[in-house]
C-alpha atoms as a PDB file:
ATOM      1  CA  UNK A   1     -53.691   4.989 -48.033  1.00  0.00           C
ATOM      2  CA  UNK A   2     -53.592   4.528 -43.963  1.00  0.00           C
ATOM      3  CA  UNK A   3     -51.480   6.374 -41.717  1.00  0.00           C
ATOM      4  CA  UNK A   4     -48.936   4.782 -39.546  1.00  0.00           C
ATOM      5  CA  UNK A   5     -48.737   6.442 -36.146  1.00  0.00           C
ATOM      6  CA  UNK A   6     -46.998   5.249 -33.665  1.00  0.00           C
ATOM      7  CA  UNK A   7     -46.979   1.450 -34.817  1.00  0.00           C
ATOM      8  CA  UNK A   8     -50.625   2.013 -35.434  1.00  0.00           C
ATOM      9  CA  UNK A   9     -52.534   2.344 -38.343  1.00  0.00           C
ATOM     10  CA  UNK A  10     -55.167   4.415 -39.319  1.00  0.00           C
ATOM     11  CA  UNK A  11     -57.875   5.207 -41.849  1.00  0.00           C
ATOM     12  CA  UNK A  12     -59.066   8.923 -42.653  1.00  0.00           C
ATOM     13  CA  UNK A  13     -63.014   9.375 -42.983  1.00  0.00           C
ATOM     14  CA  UNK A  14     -63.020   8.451 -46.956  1.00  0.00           C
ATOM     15  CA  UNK A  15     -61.236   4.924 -46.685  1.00  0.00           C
ATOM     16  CA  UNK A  16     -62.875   3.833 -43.310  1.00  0.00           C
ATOM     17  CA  UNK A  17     -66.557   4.534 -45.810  1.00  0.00           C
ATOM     18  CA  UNK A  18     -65.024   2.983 -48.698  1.00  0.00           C
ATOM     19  CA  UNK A  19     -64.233  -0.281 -46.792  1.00  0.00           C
ATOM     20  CA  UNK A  20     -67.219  -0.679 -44.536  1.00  0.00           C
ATOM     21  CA  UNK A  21     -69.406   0.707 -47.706  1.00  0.00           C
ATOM     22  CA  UNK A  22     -71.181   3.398 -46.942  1.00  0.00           C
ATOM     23  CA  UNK A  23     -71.697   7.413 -47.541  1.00  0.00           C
ATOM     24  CA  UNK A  24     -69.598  10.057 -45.892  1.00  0.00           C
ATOM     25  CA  UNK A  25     -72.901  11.467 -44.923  1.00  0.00           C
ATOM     26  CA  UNK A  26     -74.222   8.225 -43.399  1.00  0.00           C
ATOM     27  CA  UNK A  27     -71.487   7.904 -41.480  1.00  0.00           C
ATOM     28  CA  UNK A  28     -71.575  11.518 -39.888  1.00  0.00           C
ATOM     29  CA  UNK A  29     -75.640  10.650 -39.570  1.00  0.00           C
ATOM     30  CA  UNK A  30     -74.180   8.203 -37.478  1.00  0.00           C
ATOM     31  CA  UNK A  31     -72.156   9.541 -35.569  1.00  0.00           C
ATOM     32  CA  UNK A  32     -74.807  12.525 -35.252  1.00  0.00           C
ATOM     33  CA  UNK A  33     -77.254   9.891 -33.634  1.00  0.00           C
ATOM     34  CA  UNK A  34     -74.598   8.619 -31.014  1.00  0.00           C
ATOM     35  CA  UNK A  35     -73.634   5.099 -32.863  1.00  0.00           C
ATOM     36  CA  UNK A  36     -69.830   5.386 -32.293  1.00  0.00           C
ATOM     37  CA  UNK A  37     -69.227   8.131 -29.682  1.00  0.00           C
ATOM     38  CA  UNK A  38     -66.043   6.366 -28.788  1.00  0.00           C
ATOM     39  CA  UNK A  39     -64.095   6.941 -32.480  1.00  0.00           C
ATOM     40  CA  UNK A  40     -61.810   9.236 -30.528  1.00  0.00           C
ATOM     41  CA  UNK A  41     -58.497   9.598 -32.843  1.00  0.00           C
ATOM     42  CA  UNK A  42     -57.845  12.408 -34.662  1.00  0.00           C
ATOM     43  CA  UNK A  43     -55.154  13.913 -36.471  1.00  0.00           C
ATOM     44  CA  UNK A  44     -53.686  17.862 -36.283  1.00  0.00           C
ATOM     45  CA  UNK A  45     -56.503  19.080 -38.323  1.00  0.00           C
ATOM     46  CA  UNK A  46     -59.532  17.671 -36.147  1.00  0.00           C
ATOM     47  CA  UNK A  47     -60.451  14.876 -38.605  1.00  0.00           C
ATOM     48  CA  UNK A  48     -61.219  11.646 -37.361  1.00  0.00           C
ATOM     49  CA  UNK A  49     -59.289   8.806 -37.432  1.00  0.00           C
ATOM     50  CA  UNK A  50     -60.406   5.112 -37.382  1.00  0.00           C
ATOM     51  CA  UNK A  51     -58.252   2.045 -36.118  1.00  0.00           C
ATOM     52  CA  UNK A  52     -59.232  -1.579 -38.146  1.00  0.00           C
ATOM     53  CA  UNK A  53     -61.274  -1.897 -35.343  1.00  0.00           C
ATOM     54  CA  UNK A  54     -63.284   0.840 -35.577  1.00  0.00           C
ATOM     55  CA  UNK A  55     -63.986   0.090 -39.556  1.00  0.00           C
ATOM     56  CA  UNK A  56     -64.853  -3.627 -38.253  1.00  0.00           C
ATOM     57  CA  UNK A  57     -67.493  -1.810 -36.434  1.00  0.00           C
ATOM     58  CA  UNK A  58     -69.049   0.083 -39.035  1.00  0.00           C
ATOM     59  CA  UNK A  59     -69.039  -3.537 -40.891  1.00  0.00           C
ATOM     60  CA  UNK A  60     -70.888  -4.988 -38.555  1.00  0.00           C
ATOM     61  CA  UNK A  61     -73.658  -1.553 -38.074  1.00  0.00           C
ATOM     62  CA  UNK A  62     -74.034  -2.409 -42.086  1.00  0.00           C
ATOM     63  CA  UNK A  63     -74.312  -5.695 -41.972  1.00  0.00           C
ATOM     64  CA  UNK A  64     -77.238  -4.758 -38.945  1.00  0.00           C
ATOM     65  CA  UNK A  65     -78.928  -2.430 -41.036  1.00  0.00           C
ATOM     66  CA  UNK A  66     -79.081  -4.653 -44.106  1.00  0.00           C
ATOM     67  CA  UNK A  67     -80.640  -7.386 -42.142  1.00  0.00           C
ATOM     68  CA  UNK A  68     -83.118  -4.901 -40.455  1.00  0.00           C
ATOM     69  CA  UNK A  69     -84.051  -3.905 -43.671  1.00  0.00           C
ATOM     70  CA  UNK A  70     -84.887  -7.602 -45.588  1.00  0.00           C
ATOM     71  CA  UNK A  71     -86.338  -8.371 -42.274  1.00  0.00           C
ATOM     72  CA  UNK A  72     -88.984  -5.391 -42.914  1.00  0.00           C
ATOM     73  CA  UNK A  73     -89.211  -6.087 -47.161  1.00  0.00           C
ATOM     74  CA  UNK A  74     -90.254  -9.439 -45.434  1.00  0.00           C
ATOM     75  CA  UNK A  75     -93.040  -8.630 -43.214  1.00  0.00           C
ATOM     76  CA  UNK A  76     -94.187  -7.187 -46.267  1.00  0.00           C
END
């Protein structure tokens, strides 16, 4: 379930994975490798927080990688 902060709302690690569709881990990976240095929010803990923006940009980094990868079964 999102937070609300401030009029805002925003998804902890697990959702933000679950909706673009993808591993906890490959999501740290990416963040590891410098995809999204700008996912900035975080709540008292430390743990990030993502806006509806930032899960539309994981989205699209799927939708990349899937196309990189039947572009490459392709060439094959």
């Amino acid at each position: 379930m999102p937070l609300t902060l401030n009029g805002r709302k925003f998804y902890r690690t697990s959702e933000a994975c679950a909706k673009a569709g993808i591993s906890r881990m490959t999501l740290l990976r990416w963040f590891r490798d410098g995809s999204f240095p700008d996912v900035e929010h975080r709540d008292w803990r430390g743990w990030r927080l993502f806006t509806n923006n930032d899960v539309a940009r994981l989205k699209a980094k799927v939708h990349h990688v899937q196309k990189i990868g039947q572009a490459e079964n392709n060439e094959r």
